[in-house]
PDB file of N, CA and C in Angstrom:
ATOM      1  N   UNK A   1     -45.218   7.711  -3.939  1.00  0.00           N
ATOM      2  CA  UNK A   1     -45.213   6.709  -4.970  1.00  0.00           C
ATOM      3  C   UNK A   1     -46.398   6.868  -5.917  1.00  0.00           C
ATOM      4  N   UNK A   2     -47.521   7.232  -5.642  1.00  0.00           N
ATOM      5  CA  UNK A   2     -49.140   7.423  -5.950  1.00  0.00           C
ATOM      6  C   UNK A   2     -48.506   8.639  -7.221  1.00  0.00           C
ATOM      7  N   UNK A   3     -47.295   9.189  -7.302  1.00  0.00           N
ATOM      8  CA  UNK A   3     -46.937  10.144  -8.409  1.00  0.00           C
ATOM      9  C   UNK A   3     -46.595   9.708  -9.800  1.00  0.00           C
ATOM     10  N   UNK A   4     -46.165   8.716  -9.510  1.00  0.00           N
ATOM     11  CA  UNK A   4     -46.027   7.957 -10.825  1.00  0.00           C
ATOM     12  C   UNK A   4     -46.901   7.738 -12.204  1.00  0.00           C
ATOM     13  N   UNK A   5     -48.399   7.351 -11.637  1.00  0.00           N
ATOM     14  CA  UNK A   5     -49.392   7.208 -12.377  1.00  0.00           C
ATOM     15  C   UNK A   5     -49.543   8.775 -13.059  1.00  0.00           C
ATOM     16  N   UNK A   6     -49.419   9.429 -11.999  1.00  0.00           N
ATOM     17  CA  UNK A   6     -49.767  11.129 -12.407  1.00  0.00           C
ATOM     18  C   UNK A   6     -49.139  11.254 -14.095  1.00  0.00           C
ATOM     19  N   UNK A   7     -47.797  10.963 -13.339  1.00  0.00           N
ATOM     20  CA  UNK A   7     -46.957  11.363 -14.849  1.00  0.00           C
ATOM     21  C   UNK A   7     -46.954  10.327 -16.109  1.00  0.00           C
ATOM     22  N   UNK A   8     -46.786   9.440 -15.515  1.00  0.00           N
ATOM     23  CA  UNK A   8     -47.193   8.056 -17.085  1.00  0.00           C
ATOM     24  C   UNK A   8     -48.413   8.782 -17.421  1.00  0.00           C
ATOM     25  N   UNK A   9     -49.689   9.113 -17.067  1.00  0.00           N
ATOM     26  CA  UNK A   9     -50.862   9.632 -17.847  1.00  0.00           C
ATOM     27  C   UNK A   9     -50.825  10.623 -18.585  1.00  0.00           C
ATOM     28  N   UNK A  10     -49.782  11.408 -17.797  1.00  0.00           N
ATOM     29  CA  UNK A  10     -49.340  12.839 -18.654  1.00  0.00           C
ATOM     30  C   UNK A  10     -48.667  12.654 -19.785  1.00  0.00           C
ATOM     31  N   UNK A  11     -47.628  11.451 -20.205  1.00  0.00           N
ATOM     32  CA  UNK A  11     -46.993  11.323 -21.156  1.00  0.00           C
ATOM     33  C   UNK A  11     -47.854  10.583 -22.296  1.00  0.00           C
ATOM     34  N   UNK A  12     -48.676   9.716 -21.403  1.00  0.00           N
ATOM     35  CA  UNK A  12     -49.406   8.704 -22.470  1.00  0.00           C
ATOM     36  C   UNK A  12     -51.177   9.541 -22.863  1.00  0.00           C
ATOM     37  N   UNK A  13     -51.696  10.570 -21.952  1.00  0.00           N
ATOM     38  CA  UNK A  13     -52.468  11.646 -22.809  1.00  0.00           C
ATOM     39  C   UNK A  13     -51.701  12.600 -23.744  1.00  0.00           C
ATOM     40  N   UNK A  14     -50.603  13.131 -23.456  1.00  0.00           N
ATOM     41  CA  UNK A  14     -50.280  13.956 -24.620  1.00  0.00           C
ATOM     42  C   UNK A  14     -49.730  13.057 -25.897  1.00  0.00           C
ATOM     43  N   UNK A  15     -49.367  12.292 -25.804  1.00  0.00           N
ATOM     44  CA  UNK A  15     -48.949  11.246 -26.721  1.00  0.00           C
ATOM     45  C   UNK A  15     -50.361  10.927 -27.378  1.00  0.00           C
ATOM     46  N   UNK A  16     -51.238  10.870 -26.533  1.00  0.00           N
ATOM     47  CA  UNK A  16     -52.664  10.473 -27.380  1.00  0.00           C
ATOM     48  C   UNK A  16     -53.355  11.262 -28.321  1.00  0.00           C
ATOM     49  N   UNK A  17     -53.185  12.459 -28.037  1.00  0.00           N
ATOM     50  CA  UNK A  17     -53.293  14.096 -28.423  1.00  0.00           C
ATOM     51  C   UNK A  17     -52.684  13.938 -29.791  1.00  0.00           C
ATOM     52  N   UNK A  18     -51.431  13.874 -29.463  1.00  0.00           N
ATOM     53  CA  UNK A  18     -50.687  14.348 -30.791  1.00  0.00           C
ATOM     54  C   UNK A  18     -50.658  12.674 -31.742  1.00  0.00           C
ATOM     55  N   UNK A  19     -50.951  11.878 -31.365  1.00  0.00           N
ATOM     56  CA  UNK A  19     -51.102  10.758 -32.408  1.00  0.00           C
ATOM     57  C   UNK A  19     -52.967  11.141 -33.331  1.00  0.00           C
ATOM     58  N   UNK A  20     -53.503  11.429 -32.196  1.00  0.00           N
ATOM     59  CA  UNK A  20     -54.554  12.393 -32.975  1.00  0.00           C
ATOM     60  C   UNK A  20     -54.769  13.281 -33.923  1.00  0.00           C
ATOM     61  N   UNK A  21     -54.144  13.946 -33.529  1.00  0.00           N
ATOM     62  CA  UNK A  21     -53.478  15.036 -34.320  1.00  0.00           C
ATOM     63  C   UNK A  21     -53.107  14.664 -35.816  1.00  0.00           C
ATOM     64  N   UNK A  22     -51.801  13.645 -35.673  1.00  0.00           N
ATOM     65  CA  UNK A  22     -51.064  13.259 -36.481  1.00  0.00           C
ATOM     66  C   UNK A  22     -52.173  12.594 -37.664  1.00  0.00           C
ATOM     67  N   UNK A  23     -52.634  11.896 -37.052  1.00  0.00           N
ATOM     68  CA  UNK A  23     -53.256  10.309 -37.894  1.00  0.00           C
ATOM     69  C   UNK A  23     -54.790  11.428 -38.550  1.00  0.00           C
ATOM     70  N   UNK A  24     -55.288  12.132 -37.701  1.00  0.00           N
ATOM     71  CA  UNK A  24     -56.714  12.894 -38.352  1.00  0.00           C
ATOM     72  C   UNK A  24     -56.725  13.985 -38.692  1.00  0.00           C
ATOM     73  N   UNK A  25     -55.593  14.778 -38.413  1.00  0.00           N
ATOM     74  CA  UNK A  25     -55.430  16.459 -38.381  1.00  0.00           C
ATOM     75  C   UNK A  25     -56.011  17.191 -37.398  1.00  0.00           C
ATOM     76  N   UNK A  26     -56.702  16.559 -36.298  1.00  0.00           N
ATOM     77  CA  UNK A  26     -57.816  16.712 -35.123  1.00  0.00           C
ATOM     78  C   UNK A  26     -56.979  17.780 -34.230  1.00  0.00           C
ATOM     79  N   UNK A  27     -57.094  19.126 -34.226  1.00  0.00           N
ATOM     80  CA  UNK A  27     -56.830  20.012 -33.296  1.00  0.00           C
ATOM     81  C   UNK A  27     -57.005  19.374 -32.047  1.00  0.00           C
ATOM     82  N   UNK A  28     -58.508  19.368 -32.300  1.00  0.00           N
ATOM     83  CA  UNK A  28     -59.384  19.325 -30.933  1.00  0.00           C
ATOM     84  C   UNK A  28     -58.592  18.436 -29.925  1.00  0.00           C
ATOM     85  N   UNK A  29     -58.017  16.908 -30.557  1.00  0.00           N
ATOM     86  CA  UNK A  29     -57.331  16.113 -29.728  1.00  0.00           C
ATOM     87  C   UNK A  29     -56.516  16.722 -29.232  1.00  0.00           C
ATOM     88  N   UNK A  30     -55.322  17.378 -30.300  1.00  0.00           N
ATOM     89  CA  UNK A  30     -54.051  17.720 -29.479  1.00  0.00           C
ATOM     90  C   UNK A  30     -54.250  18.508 -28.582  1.00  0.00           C
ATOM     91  N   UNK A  31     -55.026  19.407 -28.667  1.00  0.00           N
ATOM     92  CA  UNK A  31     -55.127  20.468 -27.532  1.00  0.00           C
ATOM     93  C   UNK A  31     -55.695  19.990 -26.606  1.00  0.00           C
ATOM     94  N   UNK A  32     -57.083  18.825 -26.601  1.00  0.00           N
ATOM     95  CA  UNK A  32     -56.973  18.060 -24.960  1.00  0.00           C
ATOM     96  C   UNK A  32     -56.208  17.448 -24.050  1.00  0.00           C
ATOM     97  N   UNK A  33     -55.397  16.474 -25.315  1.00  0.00           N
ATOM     98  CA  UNK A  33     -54.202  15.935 -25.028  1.00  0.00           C
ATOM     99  C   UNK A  33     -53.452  16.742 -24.429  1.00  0.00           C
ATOM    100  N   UNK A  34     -53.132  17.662 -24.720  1.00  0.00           N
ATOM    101  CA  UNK A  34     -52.067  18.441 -23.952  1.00  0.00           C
ATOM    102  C   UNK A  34     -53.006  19.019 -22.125  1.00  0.00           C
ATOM    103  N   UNK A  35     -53.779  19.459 -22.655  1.00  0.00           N
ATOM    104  CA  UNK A  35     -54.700  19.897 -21.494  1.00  0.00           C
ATOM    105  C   UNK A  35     -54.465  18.798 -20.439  1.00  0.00           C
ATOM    106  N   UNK A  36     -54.889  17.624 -20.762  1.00  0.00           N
ATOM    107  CA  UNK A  36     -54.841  16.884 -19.994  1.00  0.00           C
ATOM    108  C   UNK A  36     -53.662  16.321 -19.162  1.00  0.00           C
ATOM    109  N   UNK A  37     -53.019  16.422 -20.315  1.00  0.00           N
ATOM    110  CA  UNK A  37     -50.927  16.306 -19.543  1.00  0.00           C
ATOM    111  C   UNK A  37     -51.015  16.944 -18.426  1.00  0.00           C
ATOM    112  N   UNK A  38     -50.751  18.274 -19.085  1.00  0.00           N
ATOM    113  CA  UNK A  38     -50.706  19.647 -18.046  1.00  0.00           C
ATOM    114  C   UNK A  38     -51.414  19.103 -16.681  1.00  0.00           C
ATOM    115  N   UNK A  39     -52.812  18.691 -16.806  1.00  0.00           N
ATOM    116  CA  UNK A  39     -53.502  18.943 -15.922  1.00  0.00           C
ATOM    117  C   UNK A  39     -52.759  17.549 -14.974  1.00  0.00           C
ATOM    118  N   UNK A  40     -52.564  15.931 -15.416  1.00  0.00           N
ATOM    119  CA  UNK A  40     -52.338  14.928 -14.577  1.00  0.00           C
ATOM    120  C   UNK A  40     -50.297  15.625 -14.041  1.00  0.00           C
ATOM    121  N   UNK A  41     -49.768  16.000 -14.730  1.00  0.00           N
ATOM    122  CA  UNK A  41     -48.579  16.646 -15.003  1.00  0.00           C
ATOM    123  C   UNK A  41     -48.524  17.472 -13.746  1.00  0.00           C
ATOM    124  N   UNK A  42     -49.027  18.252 -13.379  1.00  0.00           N
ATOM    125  CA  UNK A  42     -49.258  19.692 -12.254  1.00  0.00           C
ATOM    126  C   UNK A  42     -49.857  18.531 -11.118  1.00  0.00           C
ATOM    127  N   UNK A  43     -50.828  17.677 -11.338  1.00  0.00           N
ATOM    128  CA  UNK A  43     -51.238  16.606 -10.042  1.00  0.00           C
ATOM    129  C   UNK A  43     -50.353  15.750  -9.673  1.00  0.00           C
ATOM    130  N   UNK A  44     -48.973  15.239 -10.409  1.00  0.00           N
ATOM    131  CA  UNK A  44     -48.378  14.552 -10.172  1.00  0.00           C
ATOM    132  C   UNK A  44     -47.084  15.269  -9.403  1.00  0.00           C
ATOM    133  N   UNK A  45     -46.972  16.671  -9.637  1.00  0.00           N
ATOM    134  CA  UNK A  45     -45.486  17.432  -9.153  1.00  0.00           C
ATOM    135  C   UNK A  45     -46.838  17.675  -7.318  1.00  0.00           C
ATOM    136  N   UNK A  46     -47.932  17.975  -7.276  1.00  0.00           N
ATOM    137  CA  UNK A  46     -48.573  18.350  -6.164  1.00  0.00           C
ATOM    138  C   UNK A  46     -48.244  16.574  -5.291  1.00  0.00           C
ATOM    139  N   UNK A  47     -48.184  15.594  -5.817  1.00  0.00           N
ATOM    140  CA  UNK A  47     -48.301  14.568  -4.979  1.00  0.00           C
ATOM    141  C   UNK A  47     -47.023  14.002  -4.680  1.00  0.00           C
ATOM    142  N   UNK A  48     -46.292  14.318  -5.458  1.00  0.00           N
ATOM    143  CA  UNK A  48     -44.447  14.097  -5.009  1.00  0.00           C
ATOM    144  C   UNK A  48     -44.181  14.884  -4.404  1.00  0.00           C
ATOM    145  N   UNK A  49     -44.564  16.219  -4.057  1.00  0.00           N
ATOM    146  CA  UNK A  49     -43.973  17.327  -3.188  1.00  0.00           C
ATOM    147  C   UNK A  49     -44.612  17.346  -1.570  1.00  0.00           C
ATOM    148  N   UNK A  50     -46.150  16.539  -1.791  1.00  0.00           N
ATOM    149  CA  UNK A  50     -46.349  16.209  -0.576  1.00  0.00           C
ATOM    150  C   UNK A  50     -47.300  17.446  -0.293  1.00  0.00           C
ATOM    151  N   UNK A  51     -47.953  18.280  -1.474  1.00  0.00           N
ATOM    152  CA  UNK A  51     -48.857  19.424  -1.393  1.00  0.00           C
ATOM    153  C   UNK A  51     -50.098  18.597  -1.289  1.00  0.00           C
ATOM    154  N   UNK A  52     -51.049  19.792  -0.649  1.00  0.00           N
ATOM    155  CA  UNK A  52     -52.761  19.989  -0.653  1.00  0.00           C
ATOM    156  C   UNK A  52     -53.550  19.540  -1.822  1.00  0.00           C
ATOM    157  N   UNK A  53     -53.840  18.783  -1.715  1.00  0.00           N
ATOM    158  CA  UNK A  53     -55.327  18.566  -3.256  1.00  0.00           C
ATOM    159  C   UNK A  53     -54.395  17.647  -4.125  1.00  0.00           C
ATOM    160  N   UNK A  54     -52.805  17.068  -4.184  1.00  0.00           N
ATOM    161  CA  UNK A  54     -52.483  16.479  -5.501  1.00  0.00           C
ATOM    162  C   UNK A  54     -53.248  15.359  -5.941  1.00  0.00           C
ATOM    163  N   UNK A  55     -53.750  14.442  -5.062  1.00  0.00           N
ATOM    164  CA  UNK A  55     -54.884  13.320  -5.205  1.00  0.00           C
ATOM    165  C   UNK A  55     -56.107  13.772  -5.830  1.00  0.00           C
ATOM    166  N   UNK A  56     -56.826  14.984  -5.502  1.00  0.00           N
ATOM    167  CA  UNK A  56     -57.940  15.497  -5.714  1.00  0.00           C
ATOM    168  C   UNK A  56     -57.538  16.030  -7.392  1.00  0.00           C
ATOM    169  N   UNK A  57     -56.166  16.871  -7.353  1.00  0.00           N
ATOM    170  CA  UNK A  57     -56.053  17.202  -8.942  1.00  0.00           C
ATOM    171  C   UNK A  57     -55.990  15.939  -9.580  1.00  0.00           C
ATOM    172  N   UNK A  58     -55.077  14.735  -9.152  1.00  0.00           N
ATOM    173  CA  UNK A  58     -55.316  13.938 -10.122  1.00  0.00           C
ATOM    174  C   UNK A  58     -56.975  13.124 -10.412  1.00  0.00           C
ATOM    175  N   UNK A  59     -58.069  13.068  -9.584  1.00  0.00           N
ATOM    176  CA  UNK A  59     -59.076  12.563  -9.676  1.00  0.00           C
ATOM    177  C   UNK A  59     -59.678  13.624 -10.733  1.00  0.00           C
ATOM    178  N   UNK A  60     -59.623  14.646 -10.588  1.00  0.00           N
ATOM    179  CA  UNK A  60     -60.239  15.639 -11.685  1.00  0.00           C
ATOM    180  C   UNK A  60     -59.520  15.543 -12.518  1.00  0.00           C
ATOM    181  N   UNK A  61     -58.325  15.635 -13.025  1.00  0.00           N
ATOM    182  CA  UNK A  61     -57.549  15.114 -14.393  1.00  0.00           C
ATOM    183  C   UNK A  61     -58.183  13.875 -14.916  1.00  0.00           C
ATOM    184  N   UNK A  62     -58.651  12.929 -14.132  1.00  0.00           N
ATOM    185  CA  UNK A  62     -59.169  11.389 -14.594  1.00  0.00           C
ATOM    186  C   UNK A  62     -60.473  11.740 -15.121  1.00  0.00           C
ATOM    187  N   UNK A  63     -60.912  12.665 -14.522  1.00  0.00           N
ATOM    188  CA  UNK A  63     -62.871  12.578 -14.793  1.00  0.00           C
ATOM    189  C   UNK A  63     -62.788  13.252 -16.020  1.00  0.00           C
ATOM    190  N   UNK A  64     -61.623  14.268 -16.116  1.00  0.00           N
ATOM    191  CA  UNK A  64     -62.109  15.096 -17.593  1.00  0.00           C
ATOM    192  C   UNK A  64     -61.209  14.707 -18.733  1.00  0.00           C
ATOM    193  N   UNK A  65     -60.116  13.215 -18.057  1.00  0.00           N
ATOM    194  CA  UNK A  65     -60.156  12.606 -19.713  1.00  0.00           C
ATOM    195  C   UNK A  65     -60.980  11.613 -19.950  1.00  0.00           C
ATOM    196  N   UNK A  66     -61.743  10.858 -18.697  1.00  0.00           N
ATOM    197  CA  UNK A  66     -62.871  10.310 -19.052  1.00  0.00           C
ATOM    198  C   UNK A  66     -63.714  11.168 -19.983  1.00  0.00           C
ATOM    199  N   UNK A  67     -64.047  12.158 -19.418  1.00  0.00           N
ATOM    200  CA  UNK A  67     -65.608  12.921 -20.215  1.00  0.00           C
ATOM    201  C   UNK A  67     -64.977  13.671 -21.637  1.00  0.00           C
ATOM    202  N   UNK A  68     -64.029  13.813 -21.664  1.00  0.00           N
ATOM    203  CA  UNK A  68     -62.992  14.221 -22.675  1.00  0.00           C
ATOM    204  C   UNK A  68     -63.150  13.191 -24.616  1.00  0.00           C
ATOM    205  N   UNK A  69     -63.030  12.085 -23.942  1.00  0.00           N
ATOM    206  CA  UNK A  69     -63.109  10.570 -24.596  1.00  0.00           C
ATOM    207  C   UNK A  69     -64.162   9.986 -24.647  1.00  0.00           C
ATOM    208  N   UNK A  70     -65.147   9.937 -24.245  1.00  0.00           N
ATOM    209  CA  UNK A  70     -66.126   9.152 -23.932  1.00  0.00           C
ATOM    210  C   UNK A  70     -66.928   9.100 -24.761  1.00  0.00           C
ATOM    211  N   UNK A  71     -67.304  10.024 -25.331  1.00  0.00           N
ATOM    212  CA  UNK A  71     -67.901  10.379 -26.642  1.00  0.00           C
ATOM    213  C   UNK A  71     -67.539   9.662 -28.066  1.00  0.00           C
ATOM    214  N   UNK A  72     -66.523   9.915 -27.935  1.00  0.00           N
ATOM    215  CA  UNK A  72     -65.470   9.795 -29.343  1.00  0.00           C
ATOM    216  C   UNK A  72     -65.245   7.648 -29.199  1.00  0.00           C
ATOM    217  N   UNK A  73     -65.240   7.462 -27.897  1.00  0.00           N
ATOM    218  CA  UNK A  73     -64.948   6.321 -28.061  1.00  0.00           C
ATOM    219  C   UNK A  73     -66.416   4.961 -28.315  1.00  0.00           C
ATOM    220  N   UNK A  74     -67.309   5.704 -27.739  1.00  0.00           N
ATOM    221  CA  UNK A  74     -68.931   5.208 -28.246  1.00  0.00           C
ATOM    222  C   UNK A  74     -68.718   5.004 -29.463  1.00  0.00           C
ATOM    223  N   UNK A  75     -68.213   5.592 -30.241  1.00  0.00           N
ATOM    224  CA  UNK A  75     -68.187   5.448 -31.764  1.00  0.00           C
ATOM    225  C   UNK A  75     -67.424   4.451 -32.467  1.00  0.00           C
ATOM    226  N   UNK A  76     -66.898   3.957 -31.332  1.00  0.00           N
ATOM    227  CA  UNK A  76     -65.818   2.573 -31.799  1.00  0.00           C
ATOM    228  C   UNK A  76     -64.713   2.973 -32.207  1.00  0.00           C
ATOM    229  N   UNK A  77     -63.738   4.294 -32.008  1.00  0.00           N
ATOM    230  CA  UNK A  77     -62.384   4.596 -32.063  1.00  0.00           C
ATOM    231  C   UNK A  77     -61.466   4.302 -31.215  1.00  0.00           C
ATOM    232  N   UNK A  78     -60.808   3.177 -31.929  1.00  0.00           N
ATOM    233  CA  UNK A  78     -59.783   2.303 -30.131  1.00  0.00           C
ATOM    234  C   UNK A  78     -58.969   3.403 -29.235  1.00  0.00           C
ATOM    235  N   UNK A  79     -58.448   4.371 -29.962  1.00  0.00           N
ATOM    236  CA  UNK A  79     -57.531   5.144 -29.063  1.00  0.00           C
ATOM    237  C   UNK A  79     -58.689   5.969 -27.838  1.00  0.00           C
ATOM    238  N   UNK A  80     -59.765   6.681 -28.675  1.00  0.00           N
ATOM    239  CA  UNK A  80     -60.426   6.776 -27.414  1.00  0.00           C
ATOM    240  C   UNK A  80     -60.880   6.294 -26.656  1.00  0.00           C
ATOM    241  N   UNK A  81     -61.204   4.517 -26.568  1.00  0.00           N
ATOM    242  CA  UNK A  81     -61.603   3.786 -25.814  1.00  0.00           C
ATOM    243  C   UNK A  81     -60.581   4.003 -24.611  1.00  0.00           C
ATOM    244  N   UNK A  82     -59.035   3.357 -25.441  1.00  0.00           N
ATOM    245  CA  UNK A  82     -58.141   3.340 -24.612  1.00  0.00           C
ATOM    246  C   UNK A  82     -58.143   4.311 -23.284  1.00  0.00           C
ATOM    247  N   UNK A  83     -58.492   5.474 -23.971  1.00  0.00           N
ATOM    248  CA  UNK A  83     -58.026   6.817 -22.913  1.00  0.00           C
ATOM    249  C   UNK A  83     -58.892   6.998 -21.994  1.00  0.00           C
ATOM    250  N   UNK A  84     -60.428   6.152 -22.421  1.00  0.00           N
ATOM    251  CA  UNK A  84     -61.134   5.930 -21.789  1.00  0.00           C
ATOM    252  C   UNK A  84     -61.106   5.139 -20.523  1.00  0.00           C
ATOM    253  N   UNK A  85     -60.940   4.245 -20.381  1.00  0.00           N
ATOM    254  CA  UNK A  85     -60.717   3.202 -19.745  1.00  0.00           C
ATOM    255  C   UNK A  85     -59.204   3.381 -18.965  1.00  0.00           C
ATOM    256  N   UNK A  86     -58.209   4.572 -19.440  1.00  0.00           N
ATOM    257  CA  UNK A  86     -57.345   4.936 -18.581  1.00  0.00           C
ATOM    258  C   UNK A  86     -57.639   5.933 -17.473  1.00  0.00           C
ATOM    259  N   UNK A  87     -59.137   6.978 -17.556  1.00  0.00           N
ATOM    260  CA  UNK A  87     -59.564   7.658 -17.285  1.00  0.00           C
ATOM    261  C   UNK A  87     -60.261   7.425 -15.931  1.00  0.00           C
ATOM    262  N   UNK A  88     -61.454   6.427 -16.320  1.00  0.00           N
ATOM    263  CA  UNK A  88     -61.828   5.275 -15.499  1.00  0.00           C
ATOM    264  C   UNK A  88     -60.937   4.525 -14.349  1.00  0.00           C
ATOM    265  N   UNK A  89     -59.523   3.750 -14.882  1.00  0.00           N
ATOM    266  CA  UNK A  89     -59.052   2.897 -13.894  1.00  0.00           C
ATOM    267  C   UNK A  89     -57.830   4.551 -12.961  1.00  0.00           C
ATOM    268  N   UNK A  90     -57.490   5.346 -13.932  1.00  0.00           N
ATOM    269  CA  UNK A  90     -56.910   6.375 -12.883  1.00  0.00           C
ATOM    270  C   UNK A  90     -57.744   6.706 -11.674  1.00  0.00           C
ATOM    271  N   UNK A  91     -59.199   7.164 -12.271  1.00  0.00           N
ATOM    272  CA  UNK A  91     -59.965   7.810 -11.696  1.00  0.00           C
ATOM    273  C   UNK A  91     -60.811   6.926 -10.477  1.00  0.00           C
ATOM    274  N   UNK A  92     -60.536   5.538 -10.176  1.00  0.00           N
ATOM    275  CA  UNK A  92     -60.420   4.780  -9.371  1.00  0.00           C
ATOM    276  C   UNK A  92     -59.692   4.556  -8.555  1.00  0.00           C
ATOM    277  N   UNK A  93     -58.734   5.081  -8.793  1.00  0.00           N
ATOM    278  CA  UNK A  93     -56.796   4.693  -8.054  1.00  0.00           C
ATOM    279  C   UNK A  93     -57.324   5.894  -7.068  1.00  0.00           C
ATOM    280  N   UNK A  94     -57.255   6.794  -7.658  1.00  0.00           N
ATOM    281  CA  UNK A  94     -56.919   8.053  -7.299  1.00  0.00           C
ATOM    282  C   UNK A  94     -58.285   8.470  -6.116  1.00  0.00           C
ATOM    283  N   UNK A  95     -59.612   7.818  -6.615  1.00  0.00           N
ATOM    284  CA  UNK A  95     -60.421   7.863  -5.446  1.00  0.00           C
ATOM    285  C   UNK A  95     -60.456   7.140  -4.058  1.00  0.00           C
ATOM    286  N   UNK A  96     -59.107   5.511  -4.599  1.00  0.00           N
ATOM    287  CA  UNK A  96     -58.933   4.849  -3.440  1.00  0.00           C
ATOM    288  C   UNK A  96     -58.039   5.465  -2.694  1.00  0.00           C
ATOM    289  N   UNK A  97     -56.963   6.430  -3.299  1.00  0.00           N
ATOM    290  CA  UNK A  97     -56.005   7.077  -2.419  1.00  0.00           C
ATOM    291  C   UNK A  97     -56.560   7.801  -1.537  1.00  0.00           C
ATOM    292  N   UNK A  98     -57.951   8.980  -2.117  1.00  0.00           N
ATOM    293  CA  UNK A  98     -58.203   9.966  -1.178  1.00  0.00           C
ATOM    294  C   UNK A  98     -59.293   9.490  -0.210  1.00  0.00           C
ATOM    295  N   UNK A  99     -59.884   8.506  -0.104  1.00  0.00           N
ATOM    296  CA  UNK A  99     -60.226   7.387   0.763  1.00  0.00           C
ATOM    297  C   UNK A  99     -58.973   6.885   1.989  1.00  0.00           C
ATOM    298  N   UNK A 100     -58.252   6.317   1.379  1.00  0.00           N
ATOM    299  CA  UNK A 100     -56.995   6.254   2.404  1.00  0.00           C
ATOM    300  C   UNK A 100     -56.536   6.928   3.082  1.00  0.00           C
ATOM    301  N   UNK A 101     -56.410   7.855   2.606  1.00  0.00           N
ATOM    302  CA  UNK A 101     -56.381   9.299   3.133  1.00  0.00           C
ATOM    303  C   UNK A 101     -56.833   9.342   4.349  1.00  0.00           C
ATOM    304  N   UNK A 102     -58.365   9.432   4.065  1.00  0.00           N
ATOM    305  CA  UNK A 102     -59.089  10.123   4.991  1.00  0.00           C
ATOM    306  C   UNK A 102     -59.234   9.084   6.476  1.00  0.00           C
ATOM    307  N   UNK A 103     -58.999   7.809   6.130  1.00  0.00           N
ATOM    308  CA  UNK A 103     -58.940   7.170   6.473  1.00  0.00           C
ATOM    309  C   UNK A 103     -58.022   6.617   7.695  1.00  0.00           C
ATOM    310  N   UNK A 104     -56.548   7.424   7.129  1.00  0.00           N
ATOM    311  CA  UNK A 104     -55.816   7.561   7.690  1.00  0.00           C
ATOM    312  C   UNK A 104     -54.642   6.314   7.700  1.00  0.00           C
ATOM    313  N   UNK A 105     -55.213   5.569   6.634  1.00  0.00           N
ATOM    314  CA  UNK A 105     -53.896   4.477   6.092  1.00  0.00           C
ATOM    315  C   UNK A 105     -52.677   5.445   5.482  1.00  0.00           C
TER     316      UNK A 105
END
């Protein structure tokens, strides 16, 4: 179930990317945006299949659209806040899962 988030992030970072893109002409976005798909995208097929590390890929997908955004959103640009703060509450989920984990819940 923990796969879900994987992929909503993947649709709603590349979507962030290319509204970037769109609205500033900003390469730089689209190509994180996409990076970042890819990256929550590949963590989300590892955690539905029931593979090694998909929790761990998605916690590193979270940290590097946090650090990705973080910058850009200091500056008072809402979309990067947004992605920010999606980065953040993923990157929380995803540390309580591999906690559980270990945990053995």
């Amino acid at each position: 179930m923990s796969h879900h988030p994987a992929y909503t992030l993947a649709g709603l970072t590349g979507l962030g990317g290319t509204i970037g893109f769109l609205k500033k002409g900003s390469k730089a976005s689209l190509i994180g945006g996409l990076i970042c798909s890819v990256a929550f995208a590949g963590s989300g097929f590892l955690i539905q299949e029931n593979r090694d590390y998909g929790h761990e890929a998605a916690l590193a997908s979270s940290a590097l659209l946090t650090l990705s955004s973080i910058r850009r959103a200091r500056k008072g640009a809402r979309l990067p806040q947004f992605l920010t703060a999606l980065g953040l509450a993923s990157g929380a989920y995803y540390a309580l899962k591999i906690k559980q984990f270990q945990d053995g819940f």
